[in-house]
Protein backbone atom coordinates (compact mmCIF):
# COMPACT_ATOMS: atom_id res chain seq x y z
CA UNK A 1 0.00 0.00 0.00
CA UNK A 2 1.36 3.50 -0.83
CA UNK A 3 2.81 4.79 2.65
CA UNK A 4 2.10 8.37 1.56
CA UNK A 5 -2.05 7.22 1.29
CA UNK A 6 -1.82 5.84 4.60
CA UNK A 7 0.49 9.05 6.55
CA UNK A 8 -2.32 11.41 4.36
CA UNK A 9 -5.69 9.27 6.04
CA UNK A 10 -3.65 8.73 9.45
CA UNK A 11 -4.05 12.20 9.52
CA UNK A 12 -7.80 12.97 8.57
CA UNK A 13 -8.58 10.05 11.12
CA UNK A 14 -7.26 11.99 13.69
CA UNK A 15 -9.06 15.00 13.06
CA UNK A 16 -12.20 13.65 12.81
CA UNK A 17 -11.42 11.57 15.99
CA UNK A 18 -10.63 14.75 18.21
CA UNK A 19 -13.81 16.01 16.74
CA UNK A 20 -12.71 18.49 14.66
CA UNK A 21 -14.30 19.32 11.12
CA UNK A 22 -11.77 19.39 8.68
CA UNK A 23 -10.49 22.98 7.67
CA UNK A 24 -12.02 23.02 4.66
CA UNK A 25 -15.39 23.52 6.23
CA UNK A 26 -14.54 26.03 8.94
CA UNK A 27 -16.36 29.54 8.30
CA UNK A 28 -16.55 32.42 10.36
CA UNK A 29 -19.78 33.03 11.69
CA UNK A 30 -22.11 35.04 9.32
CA UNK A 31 -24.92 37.64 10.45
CA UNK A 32 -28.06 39.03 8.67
CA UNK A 33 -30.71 40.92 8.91
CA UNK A 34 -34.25 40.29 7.53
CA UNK A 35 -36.66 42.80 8.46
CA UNK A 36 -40.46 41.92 7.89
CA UNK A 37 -43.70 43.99 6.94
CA UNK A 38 -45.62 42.30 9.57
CA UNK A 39 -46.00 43.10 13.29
CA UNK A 40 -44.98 40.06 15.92
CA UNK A 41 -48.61 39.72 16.93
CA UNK A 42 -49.32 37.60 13.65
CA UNK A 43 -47.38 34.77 14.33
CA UNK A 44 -48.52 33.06 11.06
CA UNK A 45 -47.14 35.74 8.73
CA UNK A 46 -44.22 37.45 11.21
CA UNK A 47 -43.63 33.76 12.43
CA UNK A 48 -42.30 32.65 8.88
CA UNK A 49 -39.16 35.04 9.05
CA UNK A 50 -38.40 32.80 12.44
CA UNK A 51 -39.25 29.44 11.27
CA UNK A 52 -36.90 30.31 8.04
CA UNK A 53 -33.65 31.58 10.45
CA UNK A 54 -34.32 28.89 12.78
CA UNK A 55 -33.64 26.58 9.50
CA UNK A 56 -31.06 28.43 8.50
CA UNK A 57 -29.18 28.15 11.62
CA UNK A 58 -29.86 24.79 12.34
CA UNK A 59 -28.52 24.03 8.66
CA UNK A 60 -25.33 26.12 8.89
CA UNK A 61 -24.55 24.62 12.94
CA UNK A 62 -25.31 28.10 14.08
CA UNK A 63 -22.32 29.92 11.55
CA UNK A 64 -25.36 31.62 9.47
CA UNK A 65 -27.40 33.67 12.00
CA UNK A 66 -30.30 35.25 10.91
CA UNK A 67 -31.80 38.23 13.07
CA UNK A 68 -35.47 39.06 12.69
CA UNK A 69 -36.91 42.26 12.74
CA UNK A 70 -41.05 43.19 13.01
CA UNK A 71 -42.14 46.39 10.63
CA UNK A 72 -41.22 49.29 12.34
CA UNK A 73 -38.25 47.79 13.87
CA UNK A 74 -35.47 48.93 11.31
CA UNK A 75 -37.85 50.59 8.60
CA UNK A 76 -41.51 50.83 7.80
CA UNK A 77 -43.40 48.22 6.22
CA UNK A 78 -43.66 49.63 2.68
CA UNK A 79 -39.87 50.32 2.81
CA UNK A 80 -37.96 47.22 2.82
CA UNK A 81 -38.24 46.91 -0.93
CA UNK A 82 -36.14 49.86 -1.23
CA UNK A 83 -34.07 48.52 1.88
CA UNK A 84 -33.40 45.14 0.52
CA UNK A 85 -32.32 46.84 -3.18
CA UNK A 86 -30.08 49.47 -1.79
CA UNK A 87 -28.37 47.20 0.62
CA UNK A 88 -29.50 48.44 3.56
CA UNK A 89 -30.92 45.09 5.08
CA UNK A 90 -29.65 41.86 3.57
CA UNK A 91 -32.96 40.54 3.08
CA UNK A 92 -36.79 41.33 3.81
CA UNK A 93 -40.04 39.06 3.93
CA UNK A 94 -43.45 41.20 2.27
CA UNK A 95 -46.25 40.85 0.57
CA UNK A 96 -45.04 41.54 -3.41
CA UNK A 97 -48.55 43.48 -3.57
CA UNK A 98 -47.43 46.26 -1.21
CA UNK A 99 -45.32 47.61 -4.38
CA UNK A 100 -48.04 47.39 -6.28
CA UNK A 101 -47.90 51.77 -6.23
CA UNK A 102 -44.04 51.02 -8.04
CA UNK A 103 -45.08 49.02 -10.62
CA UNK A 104 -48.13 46.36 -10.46
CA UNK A 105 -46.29 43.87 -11.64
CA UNK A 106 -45.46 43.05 -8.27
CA UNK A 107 -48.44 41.67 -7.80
CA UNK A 108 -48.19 38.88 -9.94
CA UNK A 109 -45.29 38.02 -7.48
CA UNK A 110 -48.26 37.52 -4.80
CA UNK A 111 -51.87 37.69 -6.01
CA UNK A 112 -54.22 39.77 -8.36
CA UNK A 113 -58.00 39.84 -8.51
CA UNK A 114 -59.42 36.27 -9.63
CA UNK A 115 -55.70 35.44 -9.78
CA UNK A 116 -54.04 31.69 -8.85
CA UNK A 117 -54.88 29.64 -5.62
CA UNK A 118 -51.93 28.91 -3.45
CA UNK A 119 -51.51 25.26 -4.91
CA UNK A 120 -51.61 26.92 -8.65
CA UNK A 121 -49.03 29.82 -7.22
CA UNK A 122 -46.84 27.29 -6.11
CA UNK A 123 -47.21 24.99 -9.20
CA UNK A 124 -46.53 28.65 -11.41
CA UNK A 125 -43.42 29.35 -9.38
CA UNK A 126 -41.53 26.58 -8.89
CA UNK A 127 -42.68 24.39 -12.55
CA UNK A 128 -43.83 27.05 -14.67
CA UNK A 129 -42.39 30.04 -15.64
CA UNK A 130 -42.93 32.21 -12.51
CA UNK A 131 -39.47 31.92 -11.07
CA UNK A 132 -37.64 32.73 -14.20
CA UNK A 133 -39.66 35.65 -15.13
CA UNK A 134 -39.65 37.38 -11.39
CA UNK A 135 -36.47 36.34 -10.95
CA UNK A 136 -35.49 38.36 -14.28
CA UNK A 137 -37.84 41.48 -13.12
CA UNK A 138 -36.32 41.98 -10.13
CA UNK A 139 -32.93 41.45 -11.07
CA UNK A 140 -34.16 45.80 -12.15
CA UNK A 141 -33.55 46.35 -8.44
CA UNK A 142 -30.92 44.20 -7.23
CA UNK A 143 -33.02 41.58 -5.58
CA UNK A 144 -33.46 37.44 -5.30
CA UNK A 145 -36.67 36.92 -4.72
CA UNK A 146 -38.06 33.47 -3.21
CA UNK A 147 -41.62 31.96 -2.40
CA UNK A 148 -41.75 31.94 1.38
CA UNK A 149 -45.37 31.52 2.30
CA UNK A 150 -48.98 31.76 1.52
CA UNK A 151 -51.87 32.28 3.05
CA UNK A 152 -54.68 30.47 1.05
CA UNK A 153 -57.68 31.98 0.03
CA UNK A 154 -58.71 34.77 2.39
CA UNK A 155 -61.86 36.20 3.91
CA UNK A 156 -63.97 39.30 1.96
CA UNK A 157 -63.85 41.85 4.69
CA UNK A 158 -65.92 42.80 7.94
CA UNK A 159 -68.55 45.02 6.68
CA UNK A 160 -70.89 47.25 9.04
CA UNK A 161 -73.69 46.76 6.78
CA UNK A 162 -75.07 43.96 4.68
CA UNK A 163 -73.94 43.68 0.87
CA UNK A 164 -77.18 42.32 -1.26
CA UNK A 165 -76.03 43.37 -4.59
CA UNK A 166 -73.59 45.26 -6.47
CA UNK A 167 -75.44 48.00 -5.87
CA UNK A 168 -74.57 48.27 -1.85
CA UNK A 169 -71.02 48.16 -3.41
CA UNK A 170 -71.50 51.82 -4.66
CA UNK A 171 -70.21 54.59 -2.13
CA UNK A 172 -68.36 52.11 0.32
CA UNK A 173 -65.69 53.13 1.91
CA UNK A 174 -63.46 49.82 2.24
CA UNK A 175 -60.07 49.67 3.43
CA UNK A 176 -58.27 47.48 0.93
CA UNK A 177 -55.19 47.72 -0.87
CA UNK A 178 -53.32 47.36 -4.08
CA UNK A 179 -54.85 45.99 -6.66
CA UNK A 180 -57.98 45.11 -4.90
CA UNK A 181 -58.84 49.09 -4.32
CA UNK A 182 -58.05 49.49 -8.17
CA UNK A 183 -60.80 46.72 -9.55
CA UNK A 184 -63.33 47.87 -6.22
CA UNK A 185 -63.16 51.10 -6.93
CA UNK A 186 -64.06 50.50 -10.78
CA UNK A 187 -67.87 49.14 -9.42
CA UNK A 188 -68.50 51.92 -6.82
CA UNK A 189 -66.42 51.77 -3.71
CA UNK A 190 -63.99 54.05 -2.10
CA UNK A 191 -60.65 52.28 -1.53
CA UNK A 192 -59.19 53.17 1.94
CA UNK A 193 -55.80 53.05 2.48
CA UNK A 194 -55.15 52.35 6.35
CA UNK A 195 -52.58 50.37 8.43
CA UNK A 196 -53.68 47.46 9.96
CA UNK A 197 -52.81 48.87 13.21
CA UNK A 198 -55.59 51.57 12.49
CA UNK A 199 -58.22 49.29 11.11
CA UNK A 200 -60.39 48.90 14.15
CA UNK A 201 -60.43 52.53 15.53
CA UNK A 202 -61.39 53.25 11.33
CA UNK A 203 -64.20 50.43 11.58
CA UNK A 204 -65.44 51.36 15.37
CA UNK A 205 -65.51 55.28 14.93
CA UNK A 206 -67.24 54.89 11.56
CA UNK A 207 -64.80 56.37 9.22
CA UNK A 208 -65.06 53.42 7.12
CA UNK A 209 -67.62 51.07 5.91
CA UNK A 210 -65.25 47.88 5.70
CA UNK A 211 -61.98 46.50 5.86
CA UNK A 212 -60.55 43.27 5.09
CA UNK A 213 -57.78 41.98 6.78
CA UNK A 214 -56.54 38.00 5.95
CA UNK A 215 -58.78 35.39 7.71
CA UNK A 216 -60.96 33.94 10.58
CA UNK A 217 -57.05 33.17 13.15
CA UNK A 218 -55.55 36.95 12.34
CA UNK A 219 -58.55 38.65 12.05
CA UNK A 220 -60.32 36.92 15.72
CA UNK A 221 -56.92 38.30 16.99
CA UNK A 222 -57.21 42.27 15.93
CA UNK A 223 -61.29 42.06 16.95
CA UNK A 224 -62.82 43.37 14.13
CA UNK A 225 -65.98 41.17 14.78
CA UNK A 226 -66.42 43.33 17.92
CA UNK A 227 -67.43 46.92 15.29
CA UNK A 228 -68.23 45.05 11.93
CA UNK A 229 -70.90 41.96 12.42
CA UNK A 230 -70.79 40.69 8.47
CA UNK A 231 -68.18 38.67 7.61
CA UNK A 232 -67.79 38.16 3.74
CA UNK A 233 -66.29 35.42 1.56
CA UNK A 234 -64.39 35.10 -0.25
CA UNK A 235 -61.21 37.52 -0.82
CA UNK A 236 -61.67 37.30 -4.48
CA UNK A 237 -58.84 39.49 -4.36
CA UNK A 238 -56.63 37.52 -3.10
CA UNK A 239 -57.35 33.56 -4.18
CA UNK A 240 -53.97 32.61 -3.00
CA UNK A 241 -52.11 35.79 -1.95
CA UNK A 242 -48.21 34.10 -1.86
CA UNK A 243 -45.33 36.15 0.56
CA UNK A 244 -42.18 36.57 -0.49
CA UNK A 245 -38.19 36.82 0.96
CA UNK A 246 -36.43 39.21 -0.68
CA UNK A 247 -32.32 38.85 -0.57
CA UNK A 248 -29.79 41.62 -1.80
CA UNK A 249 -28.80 40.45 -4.84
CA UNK A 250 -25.08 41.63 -4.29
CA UNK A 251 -24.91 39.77 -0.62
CA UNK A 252 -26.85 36.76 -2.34
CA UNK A 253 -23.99 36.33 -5.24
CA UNK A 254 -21.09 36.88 -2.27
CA UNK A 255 -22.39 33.12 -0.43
CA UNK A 256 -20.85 30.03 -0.99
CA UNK A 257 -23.12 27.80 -3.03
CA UNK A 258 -24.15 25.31 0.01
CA UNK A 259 -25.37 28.69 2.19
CA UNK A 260 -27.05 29.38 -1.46
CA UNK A 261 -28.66 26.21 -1.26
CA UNK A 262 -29.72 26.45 2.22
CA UNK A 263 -31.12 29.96 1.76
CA UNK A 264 -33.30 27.92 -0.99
CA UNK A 265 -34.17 25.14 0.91
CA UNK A 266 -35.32 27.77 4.22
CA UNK A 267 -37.37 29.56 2.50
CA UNK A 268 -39.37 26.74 0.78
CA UNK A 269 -40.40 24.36 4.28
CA UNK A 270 -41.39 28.09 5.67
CA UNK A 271 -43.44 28.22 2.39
CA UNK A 272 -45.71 25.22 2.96
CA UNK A 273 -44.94 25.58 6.75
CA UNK A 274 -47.47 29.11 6.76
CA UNK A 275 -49.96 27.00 4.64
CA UNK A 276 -50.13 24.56 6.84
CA UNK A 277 -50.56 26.61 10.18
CA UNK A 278 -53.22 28.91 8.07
CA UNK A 279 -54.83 25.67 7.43
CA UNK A 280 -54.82 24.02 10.57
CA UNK A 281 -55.62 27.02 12.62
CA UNK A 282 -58.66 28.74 10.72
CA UNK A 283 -61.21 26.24 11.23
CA UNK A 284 -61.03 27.32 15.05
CA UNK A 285 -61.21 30.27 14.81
CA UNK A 286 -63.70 30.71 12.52
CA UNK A 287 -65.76 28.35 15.25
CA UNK A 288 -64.97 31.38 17.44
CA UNK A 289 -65.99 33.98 15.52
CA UNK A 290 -69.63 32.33 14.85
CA UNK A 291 -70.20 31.77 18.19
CA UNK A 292 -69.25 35.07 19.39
CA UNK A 293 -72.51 36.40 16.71
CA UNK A 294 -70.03 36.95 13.62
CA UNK A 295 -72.83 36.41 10.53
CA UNK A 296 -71.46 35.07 7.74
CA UNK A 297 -71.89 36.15 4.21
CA UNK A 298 -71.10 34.51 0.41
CA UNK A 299 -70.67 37.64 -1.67
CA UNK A 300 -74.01 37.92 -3.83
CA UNK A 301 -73.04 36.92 -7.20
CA UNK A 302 -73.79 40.43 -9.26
CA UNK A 303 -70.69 41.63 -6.75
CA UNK A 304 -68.38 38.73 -8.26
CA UNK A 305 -69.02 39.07 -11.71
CA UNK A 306 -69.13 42.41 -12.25
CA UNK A 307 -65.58 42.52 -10.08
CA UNK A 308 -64.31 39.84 -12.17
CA UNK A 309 -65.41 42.35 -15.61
CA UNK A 310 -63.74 45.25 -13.78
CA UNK A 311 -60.32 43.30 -13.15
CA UNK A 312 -60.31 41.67 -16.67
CA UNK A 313 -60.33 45.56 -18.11
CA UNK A 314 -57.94 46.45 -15.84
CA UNK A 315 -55.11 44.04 -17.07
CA UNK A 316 -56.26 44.67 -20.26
CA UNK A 317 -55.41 47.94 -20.34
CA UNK A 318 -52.08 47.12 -18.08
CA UNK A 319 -50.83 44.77 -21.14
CA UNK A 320 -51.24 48.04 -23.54
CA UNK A 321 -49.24 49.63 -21.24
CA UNK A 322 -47.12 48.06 -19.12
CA UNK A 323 -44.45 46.03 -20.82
CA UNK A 324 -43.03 44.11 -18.22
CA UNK A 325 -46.69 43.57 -16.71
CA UNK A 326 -47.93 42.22 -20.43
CA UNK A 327 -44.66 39.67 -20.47
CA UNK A 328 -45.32 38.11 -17.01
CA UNK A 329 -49.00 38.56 -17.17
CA UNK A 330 -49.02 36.73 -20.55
CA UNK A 331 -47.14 33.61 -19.07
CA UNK A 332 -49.64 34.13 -15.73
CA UNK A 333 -53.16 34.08 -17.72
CA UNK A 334 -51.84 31.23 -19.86
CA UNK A 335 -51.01 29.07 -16.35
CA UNK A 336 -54.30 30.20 -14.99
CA UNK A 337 -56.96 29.12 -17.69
CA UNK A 338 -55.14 25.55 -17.78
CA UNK A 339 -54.88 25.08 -14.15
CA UNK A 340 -58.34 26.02 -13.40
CA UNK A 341 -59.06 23.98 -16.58
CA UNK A 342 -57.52 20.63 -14.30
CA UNK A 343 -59.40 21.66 -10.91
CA UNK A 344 -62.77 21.84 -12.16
CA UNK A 345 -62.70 18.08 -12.78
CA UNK A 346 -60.93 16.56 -9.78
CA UNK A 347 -59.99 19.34 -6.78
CA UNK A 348 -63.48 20.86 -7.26
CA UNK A 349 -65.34 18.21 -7.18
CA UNK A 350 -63.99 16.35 -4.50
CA UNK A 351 -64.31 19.16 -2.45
CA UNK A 352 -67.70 20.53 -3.29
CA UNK A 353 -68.44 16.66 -2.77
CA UNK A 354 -67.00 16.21 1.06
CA UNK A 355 -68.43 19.63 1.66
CA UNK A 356 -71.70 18.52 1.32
CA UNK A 357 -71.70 15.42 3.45
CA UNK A 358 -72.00 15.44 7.26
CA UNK A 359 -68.92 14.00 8.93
């Protein structure tokens, strides 16, 4: 046997004996920011930006350490697009439809009017096109971008009056925002702009009509059943609204490709791990919210389709002009008619099916 094989192993033995990774894997201890758009107090949402550094630490043996930061904290929530781009914070966890003001195309990074479901979302990011094209629109501002969450279909909105037809629609003033106030506004209502911080003392002092918020577990937790009885579903605005973590692109190229990886790998179990606590903790809650005289409400159908018309027109007029909207959008609509094409026949069915049946 060559003596210079066994003098060269010899050696690694007794490294890996006295416990000691070899050199090759020793790293200094790294430390990031990410700074959210949510407040602590929604641990779904907020709670994804832990769950993901937790990962990341645990992955990395504690060398990659990941501090997380509520909105407020080191910027406002609107700002840590801006923050993540200019290098301020390394990375940032939002809802793509905040920026909607920028540039709508944002949106399509998190959900339109009569957009995708979460499942469809997901399918569109990580098998269709919807990585490579966001990837390659906001490569504009310096930023990776990477699913990290969804909430699944949300709730319409607590409303101090009932909605029996479009025409209850007209003169509303409904705190919503993005592209939802855009389409709403187009059949009568008066888009509101508030914080979610503000939404109650808005809904209890009268100064608006409505507000939505997400669903039955965050919305039990701000109150608003306590000023707004009628509860409204569903949040056709937001069919499968997905969050996203945003990472400097100029940090993001200066990693090693395993802390790459394990950026990649974070991010998606944080994805289907605020599904999953959105779908386990909702039924509950909603529970609560009926028994505590919450009436619920299907939007009538005149409010659905003429929304639906309104947000059609709307992206119309986007792909005449809005080029990078039209590209994405294109790719979008095209994933949309064939998924929806595919539910109808099995998802739908099954579930309409087991709906219906008393278990």
């Amino acid at each position: 046997m060559d003596r210079r094989f066994l003098i060269k192993n010899a050696g690694i033995a007794g490294v890996l004996a006295a416990g000691v990774a070899p050199a090759v894997h020793a790293q200094a201890t790294l430390r990031w920011r990410v700074a959210s758009s949510f407040p602590k107090s929604l641990d779904t949402i907020f709670g994804a930006v832990d769950v993901f550094a937790k990962k990341v630490s645990d992955m990395t043996g504690g060398k990659f350490v990941i501090s997380t930061h509520a909105a407020g904290e080191l910027m406002p929530a609107p700002a840590v697009l801006d923050g993540t781009s200019n290098g301020t914070v390394e990375m940032a966890h939002t809802a793509p439809y905040y920026f909607f003001g920028k540039d709508p195309t944002y949106a399509l990074d998190c959900a339109i009017p009569f957009g995708l479901n979460s499942r469809q979302m997901s399918a569109w990011m990580y098998e269709g096109n919807g990585m490579k094209l966001m990837r390659e629109f906001y490569g504009n501002v310096g930023i990776v971008n990477f699913p990290m969450g969804n909430t699944g279909a949300q709730m319409g909105g607590w409303y101090r009056k009932e909605i029996k037809s479009v025409a209850d629609i007209k003169g509303l003033k409904f705190r919503v925002g993005g592209f939802g106030g855009k389409v709403i506004e187009r059949i009568g209502a008066v888009p509101q702009n508030i914080p979610g911080g503000e939404i109650y003392q808005a809904l209890e002092k009268g100064t608006i009509d409505a507000a939505e918020w997400v669903g039955p577990y965050d919305d039990l937790k701000l109150g608003f059943n306590k000023v707004a009885p009628h509860y409204y579903y569903p949040g056709w605005w937001e069919g499968g609204p997905q969050l996203s973590l945003y990472v400097n692109k100029k940090a993001y190229d200066g990693l090693s490709n395993e802390y790459k990886a394990i950026i990649e790998a974070a991010a998606a179990y944080a994805h289907t791990d605020m599904q999953a606590k959105y779908d386990y903790r909702n039924p509950a809650a909603l529970k609560t919210l009926v028994s505590q005289g919450t009436k619920l409400h299907p939007f009538p159908n005149d409010v659905l389709l003429a929304a639906f018309k309104a947000s059609e027109e709307v992206y119309s007029e986007l792909n005449a002009s809005n080029p990078a909207w039209k590209k994405i959008y294109t790719d979008y609509a095209a994933f949309r008619r064939e998924a929806n094409l595919w539910f109808r026949f099995t998802e739908a069915r099954f579930d309409s099916f087991m709906q219906g049946q008393k278990l």
